[in-house]
PDB file of N, CA and C in Angstrom:
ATOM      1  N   UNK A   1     -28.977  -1.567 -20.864  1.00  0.00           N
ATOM      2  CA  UNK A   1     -28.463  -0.269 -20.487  1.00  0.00           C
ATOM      3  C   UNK A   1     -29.525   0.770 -20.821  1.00  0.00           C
ATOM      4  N   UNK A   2     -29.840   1.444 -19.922  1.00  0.00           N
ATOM      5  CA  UNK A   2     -30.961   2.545 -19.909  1.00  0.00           C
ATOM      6  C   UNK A   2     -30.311   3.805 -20.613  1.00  0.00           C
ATOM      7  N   UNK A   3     -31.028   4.461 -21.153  1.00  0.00           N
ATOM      8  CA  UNK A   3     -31.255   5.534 -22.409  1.00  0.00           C
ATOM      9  C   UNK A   3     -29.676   6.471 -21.610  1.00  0.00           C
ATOM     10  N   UNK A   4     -30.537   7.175 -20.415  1.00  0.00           N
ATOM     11  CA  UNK A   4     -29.491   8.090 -19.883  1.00  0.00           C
ATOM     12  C   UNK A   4     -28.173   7.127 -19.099  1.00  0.00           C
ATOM     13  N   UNK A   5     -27.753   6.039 -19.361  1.00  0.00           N
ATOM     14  CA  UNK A   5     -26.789   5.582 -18.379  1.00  0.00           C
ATOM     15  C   UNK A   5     -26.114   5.748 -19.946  1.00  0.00           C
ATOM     16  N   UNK A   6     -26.425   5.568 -21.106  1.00  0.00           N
ATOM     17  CA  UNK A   6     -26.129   5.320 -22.906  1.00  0.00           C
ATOM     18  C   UNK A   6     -25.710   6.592 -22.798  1.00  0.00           C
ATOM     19  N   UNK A   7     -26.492   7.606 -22.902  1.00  0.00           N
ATOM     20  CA  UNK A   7     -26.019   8.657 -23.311  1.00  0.00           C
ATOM     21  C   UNK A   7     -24.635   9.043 -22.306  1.00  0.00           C
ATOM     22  N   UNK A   8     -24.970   8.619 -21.278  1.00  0.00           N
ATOM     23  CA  UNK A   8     -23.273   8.987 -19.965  1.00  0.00           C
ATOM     24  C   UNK A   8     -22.727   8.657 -20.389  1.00  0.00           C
ATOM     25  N   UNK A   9     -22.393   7.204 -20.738  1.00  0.00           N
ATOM     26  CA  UNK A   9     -21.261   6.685 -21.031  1.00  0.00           C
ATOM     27  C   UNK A   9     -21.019   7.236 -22.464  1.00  0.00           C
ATOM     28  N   UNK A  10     -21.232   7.508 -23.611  1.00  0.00           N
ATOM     29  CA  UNK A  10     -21.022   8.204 -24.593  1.00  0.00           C
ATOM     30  C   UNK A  10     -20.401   9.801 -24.116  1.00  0.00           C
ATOM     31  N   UNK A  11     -20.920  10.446 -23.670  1.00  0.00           N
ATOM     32  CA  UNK A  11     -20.312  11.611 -23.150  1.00  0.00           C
ATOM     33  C   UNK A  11     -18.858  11.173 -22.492  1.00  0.00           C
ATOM     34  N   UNK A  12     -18.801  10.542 -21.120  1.00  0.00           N
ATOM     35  CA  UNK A  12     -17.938  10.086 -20.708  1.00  0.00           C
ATOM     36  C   UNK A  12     -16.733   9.836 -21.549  1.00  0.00           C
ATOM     37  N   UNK A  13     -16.760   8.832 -22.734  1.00  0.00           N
ATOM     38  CA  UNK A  13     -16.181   8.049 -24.040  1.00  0.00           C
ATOM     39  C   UNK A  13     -15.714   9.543 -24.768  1.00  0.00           C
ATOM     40  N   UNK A  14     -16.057  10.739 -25.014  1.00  0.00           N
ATOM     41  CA  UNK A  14     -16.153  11.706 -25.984  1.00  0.00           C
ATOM     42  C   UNK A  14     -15.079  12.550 -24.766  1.00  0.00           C
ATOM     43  N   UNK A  15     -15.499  12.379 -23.654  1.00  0.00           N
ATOM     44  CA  UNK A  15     -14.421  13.534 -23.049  1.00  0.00           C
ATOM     45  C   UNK A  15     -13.290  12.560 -22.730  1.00  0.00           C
ATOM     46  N   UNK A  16     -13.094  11.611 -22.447  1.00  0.00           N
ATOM     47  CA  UNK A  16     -12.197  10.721 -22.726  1.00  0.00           C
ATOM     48  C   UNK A  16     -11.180  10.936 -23.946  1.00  0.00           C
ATOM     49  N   UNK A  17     -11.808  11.093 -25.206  1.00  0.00           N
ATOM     50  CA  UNK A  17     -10.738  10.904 -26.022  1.00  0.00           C
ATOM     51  C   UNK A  17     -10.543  12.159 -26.719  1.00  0.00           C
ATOM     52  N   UNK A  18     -11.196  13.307 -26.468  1.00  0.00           N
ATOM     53  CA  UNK A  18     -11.096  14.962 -26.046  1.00  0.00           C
ATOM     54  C   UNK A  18      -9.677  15.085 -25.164  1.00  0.00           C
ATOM     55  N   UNK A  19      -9.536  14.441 -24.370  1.00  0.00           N
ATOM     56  CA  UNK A  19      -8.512  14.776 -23.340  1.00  0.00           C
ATOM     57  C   UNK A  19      -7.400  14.488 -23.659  1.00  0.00           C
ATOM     58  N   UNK A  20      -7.295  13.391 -24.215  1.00  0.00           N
ATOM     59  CA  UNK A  20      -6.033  11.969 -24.798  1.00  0.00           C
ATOM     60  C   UNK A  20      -5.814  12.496 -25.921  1.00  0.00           C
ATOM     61  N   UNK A  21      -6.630  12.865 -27.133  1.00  0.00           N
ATOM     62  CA  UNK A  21      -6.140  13.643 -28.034  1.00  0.00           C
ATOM     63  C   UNK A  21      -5.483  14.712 -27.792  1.00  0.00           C
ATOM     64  N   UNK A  22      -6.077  15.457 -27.125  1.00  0.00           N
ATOM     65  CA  UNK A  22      -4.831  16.650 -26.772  1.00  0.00           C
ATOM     66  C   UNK A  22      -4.015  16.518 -26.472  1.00  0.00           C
ATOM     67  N   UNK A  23      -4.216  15.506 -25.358  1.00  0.00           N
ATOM     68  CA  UNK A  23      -2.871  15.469 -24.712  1.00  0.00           C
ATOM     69  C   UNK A  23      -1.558  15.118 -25.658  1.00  0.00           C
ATOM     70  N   UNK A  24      -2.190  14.581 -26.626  1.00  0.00           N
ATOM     71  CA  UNK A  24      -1.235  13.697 -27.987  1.00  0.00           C
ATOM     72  C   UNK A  24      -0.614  14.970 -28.383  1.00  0.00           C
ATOM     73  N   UNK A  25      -1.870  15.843 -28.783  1.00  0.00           N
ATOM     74  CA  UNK A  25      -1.320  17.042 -30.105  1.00  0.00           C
ATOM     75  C   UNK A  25       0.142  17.641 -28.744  1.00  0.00           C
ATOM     76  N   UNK A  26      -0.476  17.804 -27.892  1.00  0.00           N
ATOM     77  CA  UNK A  26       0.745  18.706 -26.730  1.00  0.00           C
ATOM     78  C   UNK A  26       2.039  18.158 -26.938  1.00  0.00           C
ATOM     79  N   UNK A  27       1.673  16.524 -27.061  1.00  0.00           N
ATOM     80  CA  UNK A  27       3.080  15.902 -26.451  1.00  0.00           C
ATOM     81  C   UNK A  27       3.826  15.827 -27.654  1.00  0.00           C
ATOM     82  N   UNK A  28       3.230  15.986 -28.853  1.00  0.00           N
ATOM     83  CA  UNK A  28       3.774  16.130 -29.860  1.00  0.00           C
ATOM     84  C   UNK A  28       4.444  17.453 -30.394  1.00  0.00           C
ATOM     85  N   UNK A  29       3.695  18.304 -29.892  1.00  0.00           N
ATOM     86  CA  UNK A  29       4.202  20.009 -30.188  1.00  0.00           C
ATOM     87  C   UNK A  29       5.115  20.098 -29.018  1.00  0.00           C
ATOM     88  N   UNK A  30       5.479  19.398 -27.992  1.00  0.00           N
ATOM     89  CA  UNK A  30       6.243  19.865 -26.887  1.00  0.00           C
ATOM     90  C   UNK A  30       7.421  18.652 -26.888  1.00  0.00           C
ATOM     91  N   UNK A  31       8.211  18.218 -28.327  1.00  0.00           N
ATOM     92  CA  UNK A  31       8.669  17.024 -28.237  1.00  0.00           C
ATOM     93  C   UNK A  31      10.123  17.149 -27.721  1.00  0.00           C
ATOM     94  N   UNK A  32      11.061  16.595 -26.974  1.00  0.00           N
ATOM     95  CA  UNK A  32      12.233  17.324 -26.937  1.00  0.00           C
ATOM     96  C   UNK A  32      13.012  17.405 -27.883  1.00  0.00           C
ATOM     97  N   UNK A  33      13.986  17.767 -27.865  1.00  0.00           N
ATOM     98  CA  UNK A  33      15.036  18.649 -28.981  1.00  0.00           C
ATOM     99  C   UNK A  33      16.036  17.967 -28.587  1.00  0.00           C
ATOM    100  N   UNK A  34      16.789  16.775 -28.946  1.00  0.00           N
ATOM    101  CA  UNK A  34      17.529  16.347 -28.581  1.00  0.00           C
ATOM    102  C   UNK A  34      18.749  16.351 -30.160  1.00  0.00           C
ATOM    103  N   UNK A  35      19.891  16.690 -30.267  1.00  0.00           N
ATOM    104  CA  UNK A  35      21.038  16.859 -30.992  1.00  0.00           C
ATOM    105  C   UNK A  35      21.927  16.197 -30.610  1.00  0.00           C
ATOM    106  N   UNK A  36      22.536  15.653 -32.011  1.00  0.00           N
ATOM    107  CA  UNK A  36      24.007  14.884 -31.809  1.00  0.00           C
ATOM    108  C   UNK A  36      22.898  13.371 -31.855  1.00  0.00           C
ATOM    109  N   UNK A  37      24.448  12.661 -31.641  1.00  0.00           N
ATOM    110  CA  UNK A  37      24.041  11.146 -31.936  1.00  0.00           C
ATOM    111  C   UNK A  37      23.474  10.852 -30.613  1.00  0.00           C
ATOM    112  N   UNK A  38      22.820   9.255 -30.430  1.00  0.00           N
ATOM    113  CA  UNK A  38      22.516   9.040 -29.040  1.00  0.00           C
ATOM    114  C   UNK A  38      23.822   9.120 -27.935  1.00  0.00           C
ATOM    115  N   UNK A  39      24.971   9.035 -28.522  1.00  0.00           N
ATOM    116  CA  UNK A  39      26.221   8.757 -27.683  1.00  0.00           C
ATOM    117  C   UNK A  39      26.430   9.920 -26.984  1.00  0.00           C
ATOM    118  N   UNK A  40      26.360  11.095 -27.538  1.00  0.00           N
ATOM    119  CA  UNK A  40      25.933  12.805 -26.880  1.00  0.00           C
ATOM    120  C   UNK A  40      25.122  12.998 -25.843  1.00  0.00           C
ATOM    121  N   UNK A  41      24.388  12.237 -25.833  1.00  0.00           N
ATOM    122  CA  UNK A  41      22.851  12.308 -24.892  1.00  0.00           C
ATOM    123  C   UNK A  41      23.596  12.472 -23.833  1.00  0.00           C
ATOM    124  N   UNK A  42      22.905  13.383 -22.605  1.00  0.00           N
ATOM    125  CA  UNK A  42      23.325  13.127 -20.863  1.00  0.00           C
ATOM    126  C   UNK A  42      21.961  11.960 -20.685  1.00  0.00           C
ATOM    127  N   UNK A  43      22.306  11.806 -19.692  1.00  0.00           N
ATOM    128  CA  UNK A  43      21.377  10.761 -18.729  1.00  0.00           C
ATOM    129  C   UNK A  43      20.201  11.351 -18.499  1.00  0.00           C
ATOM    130  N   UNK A  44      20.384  13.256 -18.755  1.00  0.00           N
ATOM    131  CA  UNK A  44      18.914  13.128 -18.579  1.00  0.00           C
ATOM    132  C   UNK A  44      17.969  13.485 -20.025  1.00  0.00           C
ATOM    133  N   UNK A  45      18.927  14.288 -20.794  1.00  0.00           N
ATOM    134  CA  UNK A  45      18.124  13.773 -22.080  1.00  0.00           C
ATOM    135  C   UNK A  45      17.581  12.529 -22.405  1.00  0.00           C
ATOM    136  N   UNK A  46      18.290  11.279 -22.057  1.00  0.00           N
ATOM    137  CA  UNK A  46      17.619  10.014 -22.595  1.00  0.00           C
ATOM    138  C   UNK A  46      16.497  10.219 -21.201  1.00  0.00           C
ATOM    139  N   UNK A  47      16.147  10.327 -20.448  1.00  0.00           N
ATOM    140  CA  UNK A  47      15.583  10.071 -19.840  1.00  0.00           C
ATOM    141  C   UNK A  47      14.237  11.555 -19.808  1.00  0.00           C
ATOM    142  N   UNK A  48      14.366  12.325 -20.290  1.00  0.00           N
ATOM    143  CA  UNK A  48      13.147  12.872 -20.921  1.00  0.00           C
ATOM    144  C   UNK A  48      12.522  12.109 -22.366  1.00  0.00           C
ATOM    145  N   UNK A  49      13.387  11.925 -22.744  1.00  0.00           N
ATOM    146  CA  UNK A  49      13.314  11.150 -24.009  1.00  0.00           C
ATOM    147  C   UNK A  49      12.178  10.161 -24.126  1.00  0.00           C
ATOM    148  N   UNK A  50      12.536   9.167 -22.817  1.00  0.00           N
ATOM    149  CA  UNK A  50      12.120   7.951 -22.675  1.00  0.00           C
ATOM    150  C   UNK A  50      10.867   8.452 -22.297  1.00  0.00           C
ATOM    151  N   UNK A  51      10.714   9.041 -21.197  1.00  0.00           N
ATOM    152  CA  UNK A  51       9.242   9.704 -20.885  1.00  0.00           C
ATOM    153  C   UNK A  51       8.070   9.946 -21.946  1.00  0.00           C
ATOM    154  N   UNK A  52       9.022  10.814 -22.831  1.00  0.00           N
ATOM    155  CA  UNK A  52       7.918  11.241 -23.690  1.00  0.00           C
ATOM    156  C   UNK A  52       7.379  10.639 -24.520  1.00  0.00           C
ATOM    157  N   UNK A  53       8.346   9.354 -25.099  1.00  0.00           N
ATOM    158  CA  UNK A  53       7.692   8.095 -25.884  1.00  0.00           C
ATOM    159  C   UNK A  53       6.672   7.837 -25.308  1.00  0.00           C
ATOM    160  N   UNK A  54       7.188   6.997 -23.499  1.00  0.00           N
ATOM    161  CA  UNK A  54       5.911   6.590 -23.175  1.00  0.00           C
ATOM    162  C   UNK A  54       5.190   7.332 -23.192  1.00  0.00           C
ATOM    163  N   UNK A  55       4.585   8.641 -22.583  1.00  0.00           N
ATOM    164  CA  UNK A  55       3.513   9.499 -22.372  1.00  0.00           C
ATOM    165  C   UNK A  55       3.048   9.526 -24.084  1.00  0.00           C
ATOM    166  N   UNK A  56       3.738   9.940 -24.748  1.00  0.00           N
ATOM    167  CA  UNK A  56       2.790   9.704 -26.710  1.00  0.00           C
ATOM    168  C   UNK A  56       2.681   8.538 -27.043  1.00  0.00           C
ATOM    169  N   UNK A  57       2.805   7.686 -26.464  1.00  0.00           N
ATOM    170  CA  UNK A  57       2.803   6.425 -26.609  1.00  0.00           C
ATOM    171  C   UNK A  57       1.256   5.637 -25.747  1.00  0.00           C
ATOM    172  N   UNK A  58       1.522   6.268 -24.484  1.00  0.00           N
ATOM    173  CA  UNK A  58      -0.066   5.903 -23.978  1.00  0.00           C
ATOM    174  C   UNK A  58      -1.013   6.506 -24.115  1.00  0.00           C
ATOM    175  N   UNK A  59      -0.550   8.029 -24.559  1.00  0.00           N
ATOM    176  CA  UNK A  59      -1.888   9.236 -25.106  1.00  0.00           C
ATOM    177  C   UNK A  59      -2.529   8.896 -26.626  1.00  0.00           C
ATOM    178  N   UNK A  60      -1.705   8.490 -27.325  1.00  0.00           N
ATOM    179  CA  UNK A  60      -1.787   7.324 -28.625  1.00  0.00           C
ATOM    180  C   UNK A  60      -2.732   6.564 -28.583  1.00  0.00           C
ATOM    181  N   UNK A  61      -2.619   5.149 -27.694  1.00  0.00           N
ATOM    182  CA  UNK A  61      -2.920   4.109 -27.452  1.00  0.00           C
ATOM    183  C   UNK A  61      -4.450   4.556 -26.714  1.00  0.00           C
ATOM    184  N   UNK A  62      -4.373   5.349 -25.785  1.00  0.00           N
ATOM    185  CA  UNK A  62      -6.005   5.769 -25.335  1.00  0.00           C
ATOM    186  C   UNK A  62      -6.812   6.621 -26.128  1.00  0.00           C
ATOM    187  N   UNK A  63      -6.386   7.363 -27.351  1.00  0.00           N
ATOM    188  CA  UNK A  63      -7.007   7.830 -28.001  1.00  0.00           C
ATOM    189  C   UNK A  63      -7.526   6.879 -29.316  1.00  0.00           C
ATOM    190  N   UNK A  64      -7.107   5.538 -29.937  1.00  0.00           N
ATOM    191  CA  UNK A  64      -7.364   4.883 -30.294  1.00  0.00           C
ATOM    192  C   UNK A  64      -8.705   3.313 -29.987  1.00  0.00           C
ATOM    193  N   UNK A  65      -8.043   3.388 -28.164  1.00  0.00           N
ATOM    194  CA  UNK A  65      -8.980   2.894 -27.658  1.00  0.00           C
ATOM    195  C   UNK A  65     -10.065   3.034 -27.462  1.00  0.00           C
ATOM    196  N   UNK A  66     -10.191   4.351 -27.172  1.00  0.00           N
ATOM    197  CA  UNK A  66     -11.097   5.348 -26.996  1.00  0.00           C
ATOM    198  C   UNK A  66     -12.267   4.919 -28.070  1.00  0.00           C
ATOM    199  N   UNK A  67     -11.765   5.658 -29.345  1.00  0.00           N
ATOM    200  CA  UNK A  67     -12.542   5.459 -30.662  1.00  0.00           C
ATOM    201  C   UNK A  67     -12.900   4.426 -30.561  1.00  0.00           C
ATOM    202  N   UNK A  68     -12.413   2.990 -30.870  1.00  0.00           N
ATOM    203  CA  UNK A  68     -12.889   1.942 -31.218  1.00  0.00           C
ATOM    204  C   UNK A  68     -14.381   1.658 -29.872  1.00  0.00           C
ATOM    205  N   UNK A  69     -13.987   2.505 -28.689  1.00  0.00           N
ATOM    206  CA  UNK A  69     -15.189   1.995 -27.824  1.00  0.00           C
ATOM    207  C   UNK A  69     -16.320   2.720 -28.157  1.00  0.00           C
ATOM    208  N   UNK A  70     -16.492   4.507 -28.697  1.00  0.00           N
ATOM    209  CA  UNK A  70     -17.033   5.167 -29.170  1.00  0.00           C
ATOM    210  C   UNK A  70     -17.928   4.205 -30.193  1.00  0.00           C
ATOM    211  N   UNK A  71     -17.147   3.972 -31.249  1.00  0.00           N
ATOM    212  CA  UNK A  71     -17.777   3.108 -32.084  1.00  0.00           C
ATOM    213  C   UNK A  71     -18.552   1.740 -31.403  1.00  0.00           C
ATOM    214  N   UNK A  72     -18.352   1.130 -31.017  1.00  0.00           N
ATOM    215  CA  UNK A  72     -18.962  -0.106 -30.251  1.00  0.00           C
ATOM    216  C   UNK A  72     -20.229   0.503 -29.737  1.00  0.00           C
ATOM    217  N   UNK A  73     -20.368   1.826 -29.057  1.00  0.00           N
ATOM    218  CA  UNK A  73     -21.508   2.657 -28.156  1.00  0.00           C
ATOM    219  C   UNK A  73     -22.509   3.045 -29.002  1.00  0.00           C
ATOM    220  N   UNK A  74     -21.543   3.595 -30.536  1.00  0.00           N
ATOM    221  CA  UNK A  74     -22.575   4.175 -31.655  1.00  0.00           C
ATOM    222  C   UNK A  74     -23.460   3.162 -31.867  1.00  0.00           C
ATOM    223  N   UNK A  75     -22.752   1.684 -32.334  1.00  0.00           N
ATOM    224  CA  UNK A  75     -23.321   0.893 -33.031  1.00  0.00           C
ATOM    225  C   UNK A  75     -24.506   0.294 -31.739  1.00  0.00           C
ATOM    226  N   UNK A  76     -24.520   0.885 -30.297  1.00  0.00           N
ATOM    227  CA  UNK A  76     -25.272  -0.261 -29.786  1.00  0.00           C
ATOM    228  C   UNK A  76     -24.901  -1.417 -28.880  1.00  0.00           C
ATOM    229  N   UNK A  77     -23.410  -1.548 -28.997  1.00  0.00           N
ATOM    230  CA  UNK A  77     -23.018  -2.511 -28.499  1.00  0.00           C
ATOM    231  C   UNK A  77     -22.149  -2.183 -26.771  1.00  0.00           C
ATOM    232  N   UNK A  78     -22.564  -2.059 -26.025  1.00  0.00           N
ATOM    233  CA  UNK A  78     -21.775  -1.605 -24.849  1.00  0.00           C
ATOM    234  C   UNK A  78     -20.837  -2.522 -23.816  1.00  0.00           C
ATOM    235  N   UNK A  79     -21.282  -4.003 -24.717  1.00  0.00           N
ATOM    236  CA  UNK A  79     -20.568  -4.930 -23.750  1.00  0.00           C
ATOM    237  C   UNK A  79     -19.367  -4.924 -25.025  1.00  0.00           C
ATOM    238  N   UNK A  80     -19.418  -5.063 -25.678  1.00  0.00           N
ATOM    239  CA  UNK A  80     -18.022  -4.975 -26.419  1.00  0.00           C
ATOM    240  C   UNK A  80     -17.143  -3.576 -26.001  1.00  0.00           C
ATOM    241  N   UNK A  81     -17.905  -2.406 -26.188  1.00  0.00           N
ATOM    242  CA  UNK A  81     -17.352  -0.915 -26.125  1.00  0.00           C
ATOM    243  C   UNK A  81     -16.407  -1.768 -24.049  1.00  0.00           C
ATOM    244  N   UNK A  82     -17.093  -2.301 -23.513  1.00  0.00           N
ATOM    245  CA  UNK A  82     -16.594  -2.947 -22.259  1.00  0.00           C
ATOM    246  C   UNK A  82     -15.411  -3.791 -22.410  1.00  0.00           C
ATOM    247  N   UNK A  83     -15.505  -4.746 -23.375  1.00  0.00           N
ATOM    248  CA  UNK A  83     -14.486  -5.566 -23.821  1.00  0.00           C
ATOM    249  C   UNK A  83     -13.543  -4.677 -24.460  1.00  0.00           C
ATOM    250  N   UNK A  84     -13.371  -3.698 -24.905  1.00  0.00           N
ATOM    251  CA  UNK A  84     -12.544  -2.750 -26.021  1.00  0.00           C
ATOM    252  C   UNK A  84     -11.667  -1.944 -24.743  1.00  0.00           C
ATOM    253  N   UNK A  85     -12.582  -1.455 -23.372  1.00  0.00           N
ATOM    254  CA  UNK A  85     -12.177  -0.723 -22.357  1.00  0.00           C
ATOM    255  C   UNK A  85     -11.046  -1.381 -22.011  1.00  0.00           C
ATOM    256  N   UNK A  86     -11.183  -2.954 -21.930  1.00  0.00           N
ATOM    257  CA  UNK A  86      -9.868  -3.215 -20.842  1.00  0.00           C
ATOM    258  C   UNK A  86      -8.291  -3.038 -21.558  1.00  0.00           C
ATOM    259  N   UNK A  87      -8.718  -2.665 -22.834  1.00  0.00           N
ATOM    260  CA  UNK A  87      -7.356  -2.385 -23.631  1.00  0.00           C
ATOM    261  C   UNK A  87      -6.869  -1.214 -23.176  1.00  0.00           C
ATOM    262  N   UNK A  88      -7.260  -0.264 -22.246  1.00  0.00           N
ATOM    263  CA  UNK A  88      -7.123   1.030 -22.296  1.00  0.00           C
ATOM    264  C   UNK A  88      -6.690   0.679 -20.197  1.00  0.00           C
ATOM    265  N   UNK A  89      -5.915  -0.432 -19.824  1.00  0.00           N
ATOM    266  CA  UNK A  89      -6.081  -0.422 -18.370  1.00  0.00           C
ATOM    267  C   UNK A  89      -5.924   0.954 -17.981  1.00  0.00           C
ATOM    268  N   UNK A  90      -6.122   0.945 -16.302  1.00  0.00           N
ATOM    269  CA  UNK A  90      -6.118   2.289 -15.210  1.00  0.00           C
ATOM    270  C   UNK A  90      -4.641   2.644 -15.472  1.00  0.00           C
ATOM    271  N   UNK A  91      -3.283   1.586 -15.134  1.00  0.00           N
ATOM    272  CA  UNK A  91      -2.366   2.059 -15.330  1.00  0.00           C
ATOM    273  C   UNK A  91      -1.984   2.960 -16.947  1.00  0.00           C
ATOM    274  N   UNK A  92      -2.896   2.909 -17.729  1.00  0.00           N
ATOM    275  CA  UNK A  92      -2.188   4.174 -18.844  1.00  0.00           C
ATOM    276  C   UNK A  92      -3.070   5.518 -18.876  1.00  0.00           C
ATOM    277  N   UNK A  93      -4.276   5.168 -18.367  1.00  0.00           N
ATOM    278  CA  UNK A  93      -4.497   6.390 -17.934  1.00  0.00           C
ATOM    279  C   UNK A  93      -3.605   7.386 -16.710  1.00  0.00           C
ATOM    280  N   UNK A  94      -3.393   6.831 -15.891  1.00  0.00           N
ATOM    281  CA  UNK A  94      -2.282   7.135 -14.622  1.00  0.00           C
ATOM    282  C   UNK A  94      -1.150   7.389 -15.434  1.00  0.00           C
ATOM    283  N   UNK A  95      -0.804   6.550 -16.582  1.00  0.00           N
ATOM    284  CA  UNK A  95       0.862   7.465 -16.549  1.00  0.00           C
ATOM    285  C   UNK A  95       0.656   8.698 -17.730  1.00  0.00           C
ATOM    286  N   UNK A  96      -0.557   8.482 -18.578  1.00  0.00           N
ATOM    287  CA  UNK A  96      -0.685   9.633 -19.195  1.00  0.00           C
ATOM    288  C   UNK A  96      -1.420  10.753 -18.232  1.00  0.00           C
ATOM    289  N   UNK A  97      -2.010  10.962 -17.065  1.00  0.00           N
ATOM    290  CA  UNK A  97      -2.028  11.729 -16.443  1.00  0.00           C
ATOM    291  C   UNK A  97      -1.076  12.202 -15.785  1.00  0.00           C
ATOM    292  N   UNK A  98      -0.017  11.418 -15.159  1.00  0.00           N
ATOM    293  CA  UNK A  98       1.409  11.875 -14.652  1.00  0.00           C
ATOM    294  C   UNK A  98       2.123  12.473 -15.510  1.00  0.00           C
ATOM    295  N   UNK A  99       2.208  12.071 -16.753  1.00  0.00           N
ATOM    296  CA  UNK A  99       2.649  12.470 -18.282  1.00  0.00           C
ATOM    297  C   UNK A  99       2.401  14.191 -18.244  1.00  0.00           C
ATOM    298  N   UNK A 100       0.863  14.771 -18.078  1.00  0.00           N
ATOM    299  CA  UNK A 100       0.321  15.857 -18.166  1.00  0.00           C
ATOM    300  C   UNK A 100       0.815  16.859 -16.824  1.00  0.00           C
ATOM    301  N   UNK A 101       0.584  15.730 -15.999  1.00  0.00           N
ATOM    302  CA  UNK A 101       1.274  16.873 -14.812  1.00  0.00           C
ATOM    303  C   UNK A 101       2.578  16.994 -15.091  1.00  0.00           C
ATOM    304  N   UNK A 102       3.559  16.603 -15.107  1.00  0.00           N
ATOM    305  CA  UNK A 102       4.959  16.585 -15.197  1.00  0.00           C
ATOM    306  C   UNK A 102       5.101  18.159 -16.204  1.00  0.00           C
TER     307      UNK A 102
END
């Protein structure tokens, strides 16, 4: 891997988990407010509910991934930081981007 394709993908990796972190701190400061037992819930409280697990749940999971590939890039290693990527498939980027639009 050539110097500037190293340094891309490091940038790339850094705004990556720039994005996913936030998106975490948001989904966490924007959590719903749900009262009473679950038996109270309407259909659509549980169902914001459920959303927002997943969405902090995959903004979580890619901000963790993230790091560990960061690290793999620091150390040098880019076929692992590759092997570390597929933990992070397209589908959780997609639902934590749907997550953000919503």
């Amino acid at each position: 891997m050539s110097s500037g394709a190293y340094r891309q993908a490091i940038g790339s990796t850094l705004t990556l988990f720039t994005g996913s972190s936030l998106a975490a701190a948001v989904l966490f400061a924007a959590r719903p407010q749900l009262t009473g037992g679950p038996s109270s819930w309407t259909t659509d409280d549980v169902a914001i509910g459920t959303a927002w697990i997943v969405a902090i749940t995959c903004a979580v999971w890619l901000s963790v991934t993230t790091v560990a590939c960061l690290g793999a890039l620091a150390r040098g290693r880019p076929s692992t930081a590759i092997r570390i990527a597929a933990f992070a498939p397209p589908i959780a980027r997609r639902m934590l981007q749907a997550a953000l639009v919503t």
